[in-house]
Protein backbone atom coordinates (compact mmCIF):
# COMPACT_ATOMS: atom_id res chain seq x y z
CA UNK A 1 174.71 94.76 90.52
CA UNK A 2 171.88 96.08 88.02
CA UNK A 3 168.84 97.18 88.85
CA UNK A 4 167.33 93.88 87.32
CA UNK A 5 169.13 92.13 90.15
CA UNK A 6 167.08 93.65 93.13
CA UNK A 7 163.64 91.95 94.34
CA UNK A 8 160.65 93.69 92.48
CA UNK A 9 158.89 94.55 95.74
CA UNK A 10 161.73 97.01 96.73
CA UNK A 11 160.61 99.31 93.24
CA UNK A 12 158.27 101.89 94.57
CA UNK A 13 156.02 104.45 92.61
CA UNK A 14 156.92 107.87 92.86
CA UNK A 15 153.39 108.87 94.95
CA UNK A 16 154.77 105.95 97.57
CA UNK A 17 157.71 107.45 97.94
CA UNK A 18 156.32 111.21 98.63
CA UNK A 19 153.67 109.35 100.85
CA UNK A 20 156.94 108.19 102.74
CA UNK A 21 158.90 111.11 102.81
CA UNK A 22 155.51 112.85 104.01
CA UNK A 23 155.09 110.46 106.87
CA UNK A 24 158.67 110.91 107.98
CA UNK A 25 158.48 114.83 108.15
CA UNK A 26 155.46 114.06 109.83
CA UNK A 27 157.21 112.04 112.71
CA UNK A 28 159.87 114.55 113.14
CA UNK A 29 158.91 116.41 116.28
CA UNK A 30 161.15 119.11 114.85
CA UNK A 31 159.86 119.89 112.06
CA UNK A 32 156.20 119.38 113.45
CA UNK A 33 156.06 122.99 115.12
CA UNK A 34 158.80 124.99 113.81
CA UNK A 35 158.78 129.16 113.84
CA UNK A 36 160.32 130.54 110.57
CA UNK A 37 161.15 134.36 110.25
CA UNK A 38 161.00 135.96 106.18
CA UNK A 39 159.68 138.10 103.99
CA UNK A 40 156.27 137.40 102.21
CA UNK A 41 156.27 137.60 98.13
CA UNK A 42 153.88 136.27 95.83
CA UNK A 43 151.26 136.47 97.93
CA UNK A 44 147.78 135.10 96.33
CA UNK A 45 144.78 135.12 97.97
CA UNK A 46 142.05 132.30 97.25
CA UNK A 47 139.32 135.08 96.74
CA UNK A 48 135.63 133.61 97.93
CA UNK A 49 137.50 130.97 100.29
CA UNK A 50 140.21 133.04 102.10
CA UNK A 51 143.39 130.85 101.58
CA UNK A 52 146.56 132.26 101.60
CA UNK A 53 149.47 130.76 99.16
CA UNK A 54 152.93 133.05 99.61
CA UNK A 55 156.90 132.71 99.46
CA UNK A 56 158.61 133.34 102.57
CA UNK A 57 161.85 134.09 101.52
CA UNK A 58 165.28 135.63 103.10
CA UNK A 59 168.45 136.95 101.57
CA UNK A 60 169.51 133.01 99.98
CA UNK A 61 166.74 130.78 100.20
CA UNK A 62 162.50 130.06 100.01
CA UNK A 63 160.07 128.50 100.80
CA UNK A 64 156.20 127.97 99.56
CA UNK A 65 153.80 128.72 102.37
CA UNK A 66 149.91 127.72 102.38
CA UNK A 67 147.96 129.65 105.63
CA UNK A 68 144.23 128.39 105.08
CA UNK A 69 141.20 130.42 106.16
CA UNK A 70 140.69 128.66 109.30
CA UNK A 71 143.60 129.69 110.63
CA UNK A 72 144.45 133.22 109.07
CA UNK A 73 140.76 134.69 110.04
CA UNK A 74 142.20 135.37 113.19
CA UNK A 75 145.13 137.95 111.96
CA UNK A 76 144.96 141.86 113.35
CA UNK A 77 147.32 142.44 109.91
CA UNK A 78 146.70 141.71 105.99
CA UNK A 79 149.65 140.56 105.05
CA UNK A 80 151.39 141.87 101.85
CA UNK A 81 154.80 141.42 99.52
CA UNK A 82 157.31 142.43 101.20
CA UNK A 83 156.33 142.16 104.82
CA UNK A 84 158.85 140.50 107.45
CA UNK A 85 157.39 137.80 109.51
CA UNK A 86 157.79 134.83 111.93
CA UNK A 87 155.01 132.12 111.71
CA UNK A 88 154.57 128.89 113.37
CA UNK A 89 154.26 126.15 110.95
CA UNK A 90 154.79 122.63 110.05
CA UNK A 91 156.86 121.23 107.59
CA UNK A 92 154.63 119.48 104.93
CA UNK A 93 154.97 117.51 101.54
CA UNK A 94 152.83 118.15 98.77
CA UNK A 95 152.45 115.00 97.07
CA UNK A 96 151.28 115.48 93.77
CA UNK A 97 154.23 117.85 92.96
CA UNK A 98 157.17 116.53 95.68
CA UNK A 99 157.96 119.56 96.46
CA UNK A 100 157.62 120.79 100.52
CA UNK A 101 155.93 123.42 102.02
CA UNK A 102 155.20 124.61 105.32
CA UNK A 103 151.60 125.09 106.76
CA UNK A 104 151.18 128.07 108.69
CA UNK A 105 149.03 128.11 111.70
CA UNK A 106 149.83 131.02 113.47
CA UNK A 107 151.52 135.15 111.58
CA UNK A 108 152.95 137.96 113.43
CA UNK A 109 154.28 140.73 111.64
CA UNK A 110 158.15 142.05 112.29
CA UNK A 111 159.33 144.32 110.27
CA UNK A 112 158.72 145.99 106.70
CA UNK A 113 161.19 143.86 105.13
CA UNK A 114 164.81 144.73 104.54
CA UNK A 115 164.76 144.35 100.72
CA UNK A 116 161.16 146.54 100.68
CA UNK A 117 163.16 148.93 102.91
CA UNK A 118 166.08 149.18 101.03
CA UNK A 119 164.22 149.83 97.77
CA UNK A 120 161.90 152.61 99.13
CA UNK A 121 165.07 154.21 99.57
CA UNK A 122 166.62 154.25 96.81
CA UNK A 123 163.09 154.77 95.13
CA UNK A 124 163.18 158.56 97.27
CA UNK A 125 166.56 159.01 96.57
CA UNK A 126 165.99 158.53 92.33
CA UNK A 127 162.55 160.97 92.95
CA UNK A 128 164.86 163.59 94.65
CA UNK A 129 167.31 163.60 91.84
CA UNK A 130 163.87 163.99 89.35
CA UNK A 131 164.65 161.06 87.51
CA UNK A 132 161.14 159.83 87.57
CA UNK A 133 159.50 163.92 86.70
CA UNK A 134 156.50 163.80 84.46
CA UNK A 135 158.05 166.35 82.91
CA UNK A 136 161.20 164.86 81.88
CA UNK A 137 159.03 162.24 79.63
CA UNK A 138 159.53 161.66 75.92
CA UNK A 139 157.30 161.63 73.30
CA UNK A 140 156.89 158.18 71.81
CA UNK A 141 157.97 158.26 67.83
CA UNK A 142 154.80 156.43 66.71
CA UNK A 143 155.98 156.48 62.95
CA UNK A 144 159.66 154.74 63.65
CA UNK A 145 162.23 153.50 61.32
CA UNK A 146 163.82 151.62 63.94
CA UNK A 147 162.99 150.38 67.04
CA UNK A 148 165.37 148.49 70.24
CA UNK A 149 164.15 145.77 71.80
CA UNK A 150 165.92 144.52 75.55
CA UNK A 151 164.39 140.76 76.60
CA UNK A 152 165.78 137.64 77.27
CA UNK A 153 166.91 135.91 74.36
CA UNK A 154 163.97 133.24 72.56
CA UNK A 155 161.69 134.68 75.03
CA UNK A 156 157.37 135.54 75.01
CA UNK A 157 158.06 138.83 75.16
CA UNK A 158 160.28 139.31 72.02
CA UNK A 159 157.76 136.92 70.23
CA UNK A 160 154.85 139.25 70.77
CA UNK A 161 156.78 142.39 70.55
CA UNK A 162 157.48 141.63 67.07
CA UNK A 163 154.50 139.69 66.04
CA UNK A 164 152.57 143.25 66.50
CA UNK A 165 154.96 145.68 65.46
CA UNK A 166 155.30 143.89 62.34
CA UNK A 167 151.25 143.65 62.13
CA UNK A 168 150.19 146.96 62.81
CA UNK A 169 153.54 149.08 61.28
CA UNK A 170 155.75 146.89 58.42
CA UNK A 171 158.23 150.13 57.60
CA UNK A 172 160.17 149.58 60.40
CA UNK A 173 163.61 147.59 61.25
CA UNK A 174 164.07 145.55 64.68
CA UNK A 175 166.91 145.24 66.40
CA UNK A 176 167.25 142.59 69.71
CA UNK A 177 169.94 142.73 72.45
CA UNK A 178 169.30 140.23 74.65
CA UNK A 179 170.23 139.70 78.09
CA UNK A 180 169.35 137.69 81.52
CA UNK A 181 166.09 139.51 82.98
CA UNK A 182 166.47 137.47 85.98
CA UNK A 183 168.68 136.15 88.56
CA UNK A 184 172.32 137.46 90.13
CA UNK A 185 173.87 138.14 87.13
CA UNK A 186 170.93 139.43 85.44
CA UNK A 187 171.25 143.50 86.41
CA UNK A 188 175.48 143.45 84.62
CA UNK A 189 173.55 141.35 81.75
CA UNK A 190 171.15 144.06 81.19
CA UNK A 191 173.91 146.92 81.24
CA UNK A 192 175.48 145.36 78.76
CA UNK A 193 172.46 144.91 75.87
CA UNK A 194 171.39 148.91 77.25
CA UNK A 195 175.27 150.25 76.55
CA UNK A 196 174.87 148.13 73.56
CA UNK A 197 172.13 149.56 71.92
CA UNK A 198 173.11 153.05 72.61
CA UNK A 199 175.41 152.53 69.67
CA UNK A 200 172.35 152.44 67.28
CA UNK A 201 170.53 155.47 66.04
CA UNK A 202 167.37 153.92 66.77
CA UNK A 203 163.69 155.83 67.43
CA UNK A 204 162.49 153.90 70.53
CA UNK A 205 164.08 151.58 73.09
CA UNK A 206 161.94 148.43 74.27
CA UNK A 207 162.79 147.13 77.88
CA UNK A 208 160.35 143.82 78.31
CA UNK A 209 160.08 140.70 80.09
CA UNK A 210 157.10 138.23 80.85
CA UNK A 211 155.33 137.91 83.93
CA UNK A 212 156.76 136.64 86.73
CA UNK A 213 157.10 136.50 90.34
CA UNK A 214 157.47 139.79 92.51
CA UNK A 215 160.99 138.15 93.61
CA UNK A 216 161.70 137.53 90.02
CA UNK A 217 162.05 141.75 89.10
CA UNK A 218 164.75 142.76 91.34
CA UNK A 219 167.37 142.90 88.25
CA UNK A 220 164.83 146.25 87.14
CA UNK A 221 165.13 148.00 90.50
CA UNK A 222 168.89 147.90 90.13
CA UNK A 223 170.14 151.65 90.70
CA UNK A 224 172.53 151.47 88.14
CA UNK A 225 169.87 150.15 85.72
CA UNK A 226 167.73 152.14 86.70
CA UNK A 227 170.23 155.64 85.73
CA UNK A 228 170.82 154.07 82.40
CA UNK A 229 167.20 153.55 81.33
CA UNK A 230 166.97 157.30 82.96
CA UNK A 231 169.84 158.64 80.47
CA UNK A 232 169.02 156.72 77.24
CA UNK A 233 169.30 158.42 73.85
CA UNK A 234 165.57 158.01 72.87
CA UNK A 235 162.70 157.31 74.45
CA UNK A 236 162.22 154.24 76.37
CA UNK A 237 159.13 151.74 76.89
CA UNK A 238 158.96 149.55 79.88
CA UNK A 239 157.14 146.69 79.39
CA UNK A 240 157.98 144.78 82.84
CA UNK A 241 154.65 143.03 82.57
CA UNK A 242 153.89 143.22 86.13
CA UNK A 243 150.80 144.34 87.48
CA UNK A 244 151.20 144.08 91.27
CA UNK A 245 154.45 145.51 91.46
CA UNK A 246 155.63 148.99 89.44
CA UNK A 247 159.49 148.76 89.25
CA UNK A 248 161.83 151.45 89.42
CA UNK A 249 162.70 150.85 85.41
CA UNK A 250 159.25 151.63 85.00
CA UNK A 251 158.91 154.71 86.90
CA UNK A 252 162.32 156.04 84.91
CA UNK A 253 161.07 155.47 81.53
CA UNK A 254 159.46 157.29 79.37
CA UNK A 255 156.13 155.30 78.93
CA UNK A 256 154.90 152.69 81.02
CA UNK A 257 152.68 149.55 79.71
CA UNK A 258 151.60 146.43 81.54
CA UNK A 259 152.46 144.11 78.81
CA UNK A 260 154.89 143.36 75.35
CA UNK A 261 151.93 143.66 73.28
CA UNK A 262 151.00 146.24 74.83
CA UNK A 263 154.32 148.02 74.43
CA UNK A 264 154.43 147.38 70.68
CA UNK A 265 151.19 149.02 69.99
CA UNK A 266 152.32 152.23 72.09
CA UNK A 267 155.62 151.77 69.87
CA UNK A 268 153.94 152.18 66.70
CA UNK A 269 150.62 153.80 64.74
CA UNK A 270 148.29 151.21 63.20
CA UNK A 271 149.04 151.23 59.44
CA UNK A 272 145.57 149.73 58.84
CA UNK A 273 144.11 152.81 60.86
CA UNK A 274 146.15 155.06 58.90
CA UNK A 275 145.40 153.72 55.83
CA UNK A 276 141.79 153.60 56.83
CA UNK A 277 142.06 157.15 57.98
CA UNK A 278 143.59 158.07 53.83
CA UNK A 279 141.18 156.44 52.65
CA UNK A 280 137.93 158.09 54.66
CA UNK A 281 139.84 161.85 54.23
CA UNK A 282 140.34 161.17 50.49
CA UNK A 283 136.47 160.38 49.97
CA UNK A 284 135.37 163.19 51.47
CA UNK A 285 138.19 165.53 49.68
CA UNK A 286 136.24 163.93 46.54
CA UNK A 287 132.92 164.72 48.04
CA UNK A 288 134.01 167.87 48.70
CA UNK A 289 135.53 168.59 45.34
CA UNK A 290 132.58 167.08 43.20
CA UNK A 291 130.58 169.82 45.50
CA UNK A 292 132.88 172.41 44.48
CA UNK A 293 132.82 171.59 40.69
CA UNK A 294 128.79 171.53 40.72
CA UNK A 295 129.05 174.73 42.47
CA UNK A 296 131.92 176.10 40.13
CA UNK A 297 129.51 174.81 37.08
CA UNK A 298 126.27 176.66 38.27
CA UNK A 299 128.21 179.74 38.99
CA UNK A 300 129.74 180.25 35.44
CA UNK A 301 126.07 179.36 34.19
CA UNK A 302 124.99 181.86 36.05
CA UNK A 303 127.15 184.49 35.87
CA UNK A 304 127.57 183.78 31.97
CA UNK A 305 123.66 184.27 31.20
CA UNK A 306 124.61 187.40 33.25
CA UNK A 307 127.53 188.61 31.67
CA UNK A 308 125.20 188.06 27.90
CA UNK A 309 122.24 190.02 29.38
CA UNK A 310 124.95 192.71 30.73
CA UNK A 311 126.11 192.64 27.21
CA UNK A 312 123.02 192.80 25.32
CA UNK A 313 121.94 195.92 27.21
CA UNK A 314 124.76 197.89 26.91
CA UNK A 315 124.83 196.97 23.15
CA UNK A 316 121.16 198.55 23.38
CA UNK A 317 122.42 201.76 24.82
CA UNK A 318 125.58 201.96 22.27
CA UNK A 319 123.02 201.50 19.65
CA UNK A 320 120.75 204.33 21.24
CA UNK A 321 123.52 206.55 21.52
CA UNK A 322 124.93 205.94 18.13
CA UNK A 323 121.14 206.75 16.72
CA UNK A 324 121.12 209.81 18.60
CA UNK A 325 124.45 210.83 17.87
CA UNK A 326 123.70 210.20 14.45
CA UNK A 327 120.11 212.00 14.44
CA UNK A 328 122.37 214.86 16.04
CA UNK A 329 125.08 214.84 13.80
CA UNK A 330 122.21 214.99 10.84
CA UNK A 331 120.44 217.44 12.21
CA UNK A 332 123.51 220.01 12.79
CA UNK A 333 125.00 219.24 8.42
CA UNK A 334 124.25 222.48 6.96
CA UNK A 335 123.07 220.80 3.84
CA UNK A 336 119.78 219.24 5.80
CA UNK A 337 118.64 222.47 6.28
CA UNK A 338 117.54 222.29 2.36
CA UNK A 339 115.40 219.70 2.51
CA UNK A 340 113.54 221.81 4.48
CA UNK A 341 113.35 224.85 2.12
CA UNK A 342 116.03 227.03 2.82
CA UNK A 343 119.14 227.85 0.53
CA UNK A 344 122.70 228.61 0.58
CA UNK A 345 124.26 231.31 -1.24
CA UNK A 346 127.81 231.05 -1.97
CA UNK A 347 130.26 234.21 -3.46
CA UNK A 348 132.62 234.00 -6.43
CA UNK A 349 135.15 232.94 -3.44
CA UNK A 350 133.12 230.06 -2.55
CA UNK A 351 132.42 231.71 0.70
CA UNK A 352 128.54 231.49 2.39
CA UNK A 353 127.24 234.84 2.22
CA UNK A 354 126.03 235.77 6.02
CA UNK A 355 126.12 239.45 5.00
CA UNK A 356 125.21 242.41 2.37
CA UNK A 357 128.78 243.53 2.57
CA UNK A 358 130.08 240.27 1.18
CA UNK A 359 129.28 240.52 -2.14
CA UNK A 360 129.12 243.25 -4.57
CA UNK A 361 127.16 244.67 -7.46
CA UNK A 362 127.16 242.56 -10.75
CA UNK A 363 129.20 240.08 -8.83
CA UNK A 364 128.01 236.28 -9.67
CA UNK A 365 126.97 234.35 -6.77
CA UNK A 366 125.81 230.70 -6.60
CA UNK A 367 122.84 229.35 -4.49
CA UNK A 368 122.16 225.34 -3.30
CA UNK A 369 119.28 224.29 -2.96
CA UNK A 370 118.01 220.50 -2.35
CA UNK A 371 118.00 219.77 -5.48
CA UNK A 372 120.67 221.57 -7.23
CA UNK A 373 122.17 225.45 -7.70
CA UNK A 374 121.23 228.38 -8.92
CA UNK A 375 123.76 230.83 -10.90
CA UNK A 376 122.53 234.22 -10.80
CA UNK A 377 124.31 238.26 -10.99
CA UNK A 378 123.69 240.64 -8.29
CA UNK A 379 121.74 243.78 -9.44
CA UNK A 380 121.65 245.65 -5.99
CA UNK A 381 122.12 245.02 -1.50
CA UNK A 382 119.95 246.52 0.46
CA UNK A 383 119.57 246.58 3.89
CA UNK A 384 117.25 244.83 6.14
């Protein structure tokens, strides 16, 4: 029989046939006042109104929860992620979506939670061993050659990872391993693309996924993920992308950002800042300079028109000294001594007579005068 066969008032619309369902929940006096035990995640509160939309969840299954103001006002708790709970509720159908829900009229609190338990254990246990110590902490290569990136495969993350390490830093080579970031087989899956990447030489390790529910992040509080992020070759970046929630991947690495994009710009320097930055030092080395060659210039002027009045003076004082040297040297030539009337007698030997006992009688003797010499005989000596 086809579906043409049936009688067209037996087709319903989809809305009649959540209106139905809803009615029939509605009827069932179990599922009118029912008390549900769990742990709350995703908690969101409806902030100027009060409402309370959550997950109540256990170790296989969940369940959306709504607890409106009128109701919760009357808690002694504020409930939080993680918290373990029994609340009296009904069993509702949302209509515009199909999917159920319970309505929560009444909360007491039970418990922390067994998974919130579990992981503050293991979160003391890593701190003991110093696997999350400040000082343990790499520095972040901000001028790479190549960088790691762990995501799920086609996902948000990688998109804007690379979108931005590409725009602010181009010298720089990518390489993806992707892996699950969610679900049961999703801690193995990220072991694998970790191990894998350890084979590359790279500068900087990536570890990203989108946003997500608090339930959603268990796969990076995994202990044995956790110990591998902790032992990487070089420096890791969590990029988790999780505000309410810090997960133990986080607290291991070496840097912690809130988002991808966030986690390529700590990844990288800003090649337009850098060249920005060349740009503004290399003006003011040519300010600088052009200073320094003005300077230079007025300098040699200055010391030039000193060196030529240092040189004209001493020249002076040679010349003064060479005059007086001269005018000494003049005055001291025995032969300027007859300009000014005096003589010089010379024997037949051509020796200056200083004494009567150099010459003889009748000996010829020669005497200069300034203009010329006198021959003449001696006749007598006599003493002075």
């Amino acid at each position: 029989m086809k579906i043409s066969d049936y009688p067209a008032e037996m087709i319903v619309s989809v809305t009649s046939l959540n209106e139905y369902v809803k009615n029939r929940l509605k009827e069932d006096d179990n599922l009118r006042y029912v008390l549900v035990r769990g742990e709350i995640s995703n908690l969101k509160v409806q902030h100027g109104v009060g409402h309370m939309y959550f997950t109540l969840k256990d170790d296989q299954s969940m369940v959306n929860a709504t607890f409106f103001a009128s109701y919760n006002k009357s808690l002694d708790f504020t409930p939080d992620n993680g918290m373990e709970v029994v609340c009296l509720a009904s069993v509702d159908l949302y209509v515009n979506r199909g999917s159920y829900q319970i309505n929560v009229y009444q909360m007491e609190q039970v418990g922390a939670g067994k998974a919130l338990m579990e992981l503050e254990a293991l979160k003391q246990k890593l701190a003991s061993e110093g696997l999350f110590n400040p000082e343990r902490k790499r520095k972040i290569n901000i001028y790479p050659s190549k960088i790691g990136v762990i995501s799920a495969k086609g996902s948000a993350a990688i998109k804007d990872i690379t979108t931005n390490i590409y725009r602010r830093y181009k010298p720089v080579e990518i390489y993806f391993f992707p892996c699950q970031v969610q679900g049961e087989k999703a801690p193995k899956d990220i072991l694998r693309a970790f191990n894998l990447s350890q084979t590359y030489d790279l500068d900087t390790l990536i570890i990203s996924r989108g946003g997500g529910a608090s339930e959603d992040l268990s796969a990076f509080n995994d202990e044995q993920v956790v110990r591998a992020i902790a032992s990487s070759n070089c420096p890791v970046i969590a990029a988790i992308g999780h505000e309410v929630d810090t997960t133990l991947v986080e607290l291991a690495a070496d840097l912690r950002v809130s988002t991808p994009t966030g986690a390529a710009e700590a990844a990288t320097a800003d090649s337009q800042e850098i060249e920005q930055h060349i740009f503004e030092q290399t003006e003011r080395m040519k300010e600088i300079l052009s200073g320094s060659v003005e300077e230079l210039k007025s300098n040699l002027a200055y010391y030039k028109e000193k060196m030529n009045n240092y040189l004209l003076h001493s020249l002076e004082l040679v010349k003064e000294r060479l005059s007086s040297r001269k005018a000494l040297i003049k005055s001291l030539n025995p032969y300027e001594v007859l300009n000014r009337g005096y003589s010089l007698t010379y024997n037949s030997d051509g020796k200056i007579i200083k004494s009567i006992n150099d010459i003889d009688k009748d000996q010829e003797i020669k005497t200069l005068v300034s203009d010329g010499s006198i021959i003449s005989k001696v006749k007598e000596t006599k003493e002075k």
